[in-house]
N, C-alpha and C. Protein backbone atom coordinates (compact mmCIF):
# COMPACT_ATOMS: atom_id res chain seq x y z
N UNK A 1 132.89 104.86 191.26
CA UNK A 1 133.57 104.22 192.37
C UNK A 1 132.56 103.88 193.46
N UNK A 2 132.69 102.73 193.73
CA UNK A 2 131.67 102.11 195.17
C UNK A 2 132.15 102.93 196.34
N UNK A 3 131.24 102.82 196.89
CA UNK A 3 131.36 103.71 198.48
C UNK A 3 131.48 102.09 199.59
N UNK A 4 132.22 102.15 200.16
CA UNK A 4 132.45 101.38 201.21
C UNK A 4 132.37 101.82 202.43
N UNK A 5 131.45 101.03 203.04
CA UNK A 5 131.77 100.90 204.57
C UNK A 5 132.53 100.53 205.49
N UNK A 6 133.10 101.56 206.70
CA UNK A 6 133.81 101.02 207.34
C UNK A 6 133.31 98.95 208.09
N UNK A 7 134.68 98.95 207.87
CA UNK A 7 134.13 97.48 208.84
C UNK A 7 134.26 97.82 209.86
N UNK A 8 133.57 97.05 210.83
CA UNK A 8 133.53 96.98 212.74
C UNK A 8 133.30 95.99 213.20
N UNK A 9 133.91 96.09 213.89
CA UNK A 9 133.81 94.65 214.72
C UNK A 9 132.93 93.53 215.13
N UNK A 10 131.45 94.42 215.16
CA UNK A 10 130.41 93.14 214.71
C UNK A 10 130.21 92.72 213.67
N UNK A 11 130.90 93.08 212.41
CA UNK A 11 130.81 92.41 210.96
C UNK A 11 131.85 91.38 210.66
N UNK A 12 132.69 91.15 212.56
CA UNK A 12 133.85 90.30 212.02
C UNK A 12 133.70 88.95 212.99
N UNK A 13 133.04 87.90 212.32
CA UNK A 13 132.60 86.86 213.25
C UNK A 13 133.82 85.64 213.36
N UNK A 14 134.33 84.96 214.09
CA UNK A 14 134.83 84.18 214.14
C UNK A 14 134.34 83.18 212.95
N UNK A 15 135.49 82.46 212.23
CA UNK A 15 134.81 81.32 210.99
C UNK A 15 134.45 80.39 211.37
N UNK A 16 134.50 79.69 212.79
CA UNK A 16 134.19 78.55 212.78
C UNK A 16 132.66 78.82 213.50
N UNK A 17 132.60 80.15 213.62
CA UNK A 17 130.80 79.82 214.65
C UNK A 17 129.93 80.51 212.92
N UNK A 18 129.77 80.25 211.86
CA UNK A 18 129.45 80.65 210.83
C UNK A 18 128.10 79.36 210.49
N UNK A 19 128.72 78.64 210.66
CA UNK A 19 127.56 77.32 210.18
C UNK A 19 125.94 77.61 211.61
N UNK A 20 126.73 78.15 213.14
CA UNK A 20 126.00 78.13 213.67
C UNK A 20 124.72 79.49 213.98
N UNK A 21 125.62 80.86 213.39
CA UNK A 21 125.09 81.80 213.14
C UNK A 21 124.02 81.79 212.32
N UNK A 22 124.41 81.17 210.48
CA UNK A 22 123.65 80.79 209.67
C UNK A 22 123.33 79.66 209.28
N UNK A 23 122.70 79.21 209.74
CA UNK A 23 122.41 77.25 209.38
C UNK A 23 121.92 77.17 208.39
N UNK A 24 120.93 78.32 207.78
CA UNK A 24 120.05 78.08 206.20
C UNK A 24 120.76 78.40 205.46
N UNK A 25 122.42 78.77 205.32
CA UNK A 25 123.37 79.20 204.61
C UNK A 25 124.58 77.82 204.09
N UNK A 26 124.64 77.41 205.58
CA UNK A 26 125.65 76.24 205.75
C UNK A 26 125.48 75.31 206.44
N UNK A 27 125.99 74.44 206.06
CA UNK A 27 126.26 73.27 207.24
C UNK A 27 127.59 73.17 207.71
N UNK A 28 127.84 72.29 209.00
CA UNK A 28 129.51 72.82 209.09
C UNK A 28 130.33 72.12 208.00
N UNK A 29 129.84 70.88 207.45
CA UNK A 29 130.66 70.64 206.74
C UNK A 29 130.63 70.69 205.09
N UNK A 30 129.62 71.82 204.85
CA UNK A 30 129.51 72.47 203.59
C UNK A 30 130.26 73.61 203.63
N UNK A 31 130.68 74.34 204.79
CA UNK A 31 131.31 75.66 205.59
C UNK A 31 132.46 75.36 205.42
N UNK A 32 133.08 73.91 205.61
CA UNK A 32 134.66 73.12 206.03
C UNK A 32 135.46 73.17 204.10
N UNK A 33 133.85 73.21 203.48
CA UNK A 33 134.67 72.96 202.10
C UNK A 33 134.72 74.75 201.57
N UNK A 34 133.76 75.33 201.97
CA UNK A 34 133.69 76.38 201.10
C UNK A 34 135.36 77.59 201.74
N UNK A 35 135.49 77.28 203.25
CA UNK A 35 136.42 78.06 203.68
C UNK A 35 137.76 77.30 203.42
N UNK A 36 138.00 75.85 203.14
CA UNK A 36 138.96 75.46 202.19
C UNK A 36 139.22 76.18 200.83
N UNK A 37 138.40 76.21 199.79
CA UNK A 37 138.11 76.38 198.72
C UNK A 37 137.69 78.12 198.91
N UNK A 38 138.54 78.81 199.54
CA UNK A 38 137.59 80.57 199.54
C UNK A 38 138.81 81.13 198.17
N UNK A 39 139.73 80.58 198.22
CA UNK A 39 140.46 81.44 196.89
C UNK A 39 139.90 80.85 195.54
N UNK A 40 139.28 79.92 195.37
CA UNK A 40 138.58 79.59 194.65
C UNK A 40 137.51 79.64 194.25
N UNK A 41 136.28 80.33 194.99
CA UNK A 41 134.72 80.01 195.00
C UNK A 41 134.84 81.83 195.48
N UNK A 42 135.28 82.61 195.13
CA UNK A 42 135.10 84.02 194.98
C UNK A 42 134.74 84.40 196.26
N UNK A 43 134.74 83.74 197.64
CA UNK A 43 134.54 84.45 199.01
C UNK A 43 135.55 84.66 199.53
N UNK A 44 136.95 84.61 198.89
CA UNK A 44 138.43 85.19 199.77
C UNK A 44 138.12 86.39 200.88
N UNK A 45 137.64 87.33 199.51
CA UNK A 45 137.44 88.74 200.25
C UNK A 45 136.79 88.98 201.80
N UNK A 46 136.00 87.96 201.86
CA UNK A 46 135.01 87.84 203.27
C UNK A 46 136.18 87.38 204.44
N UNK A 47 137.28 86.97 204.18
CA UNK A 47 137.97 86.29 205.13
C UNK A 47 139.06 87.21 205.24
N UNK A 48 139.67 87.40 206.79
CA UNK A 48 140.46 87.84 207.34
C UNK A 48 141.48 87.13 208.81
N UNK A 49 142.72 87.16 208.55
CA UNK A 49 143.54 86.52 209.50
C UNK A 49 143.90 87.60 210.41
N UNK A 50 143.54 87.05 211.59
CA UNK A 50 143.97 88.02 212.71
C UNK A 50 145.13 87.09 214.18
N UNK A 51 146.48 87.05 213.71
CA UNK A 51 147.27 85.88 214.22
C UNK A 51 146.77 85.06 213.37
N UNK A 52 146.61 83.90 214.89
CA UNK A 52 146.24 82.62 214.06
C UNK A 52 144.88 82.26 214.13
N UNK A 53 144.01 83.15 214.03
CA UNK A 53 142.57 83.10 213.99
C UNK A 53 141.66 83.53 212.32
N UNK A 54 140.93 83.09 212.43
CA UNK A 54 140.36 83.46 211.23
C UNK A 54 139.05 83.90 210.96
N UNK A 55 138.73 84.72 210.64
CA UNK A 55 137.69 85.43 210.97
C UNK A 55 136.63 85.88 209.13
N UNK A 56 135.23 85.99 209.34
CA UNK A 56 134.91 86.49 208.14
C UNK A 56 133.88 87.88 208.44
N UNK A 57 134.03 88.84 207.52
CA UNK A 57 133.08 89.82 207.59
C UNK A 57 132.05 89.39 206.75
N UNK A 58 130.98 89.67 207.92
CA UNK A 58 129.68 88.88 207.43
C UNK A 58 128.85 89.87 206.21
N UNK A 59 129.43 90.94 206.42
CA UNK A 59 128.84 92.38 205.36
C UNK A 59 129.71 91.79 203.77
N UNK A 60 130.75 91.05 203.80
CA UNK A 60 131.50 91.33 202.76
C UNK A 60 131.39 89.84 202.21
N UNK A 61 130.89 89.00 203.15
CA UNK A 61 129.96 87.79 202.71
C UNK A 61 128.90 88.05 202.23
N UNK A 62 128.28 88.62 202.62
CA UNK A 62 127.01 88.81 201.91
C UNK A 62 127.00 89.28 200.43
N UNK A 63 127.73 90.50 200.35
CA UNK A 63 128.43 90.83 198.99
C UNK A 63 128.53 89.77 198.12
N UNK A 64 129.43 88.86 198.72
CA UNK A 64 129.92 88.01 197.26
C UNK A 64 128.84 86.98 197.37
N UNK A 65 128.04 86.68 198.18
CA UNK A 65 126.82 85.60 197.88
C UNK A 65 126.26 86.26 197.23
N UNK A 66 125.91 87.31 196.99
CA UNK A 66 124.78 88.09 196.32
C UNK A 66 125.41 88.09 194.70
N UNK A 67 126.47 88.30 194.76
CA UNK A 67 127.32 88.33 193.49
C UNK A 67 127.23 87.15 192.59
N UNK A 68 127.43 86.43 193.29
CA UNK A 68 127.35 84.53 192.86
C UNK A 68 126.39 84.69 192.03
N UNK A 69 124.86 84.92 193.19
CA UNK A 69 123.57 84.91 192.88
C UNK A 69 123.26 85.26 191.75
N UNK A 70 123.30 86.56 190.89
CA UNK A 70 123.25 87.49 189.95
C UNK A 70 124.11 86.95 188.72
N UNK A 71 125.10 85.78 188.64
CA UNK A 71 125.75 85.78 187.80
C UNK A 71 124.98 85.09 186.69
């Protein structure tokens, strides 16, 4: 069984400042398709709704990029 870390609140960035956090990751409108397409392209898990905001944990992004990576 994996050991998980708690999440906290600096691992939970707003989605739309993501392209500007990581630019060598995304562009905004490579960002516009991949957070369209997150139940599809295996980064659901990174995303969280808080109301009507949307937010991603950048720890649990990293995860599934790394995952991608390795496949």
């Amino acid at each position: 069984m994996q050991e998980q870390n708690p999440v906290t609140l600096i691992d939970l960035v707003p989605c739309q400042a993501i392209p500007d956090k990581y630019p060598h990751l995304y562009s905004k409108k490579s960002w516009e398709w991949v957070v369209k397409q997150r139940h599809h392209n295996g980064l659901s898990r990174a995303f969280r709704k808080v109301g009507k905001n949307l937010f991603v944990n950048t720890q649990v992004l990293a995860k599934c990029i790394d995952a991608q990576l390795s496949d």
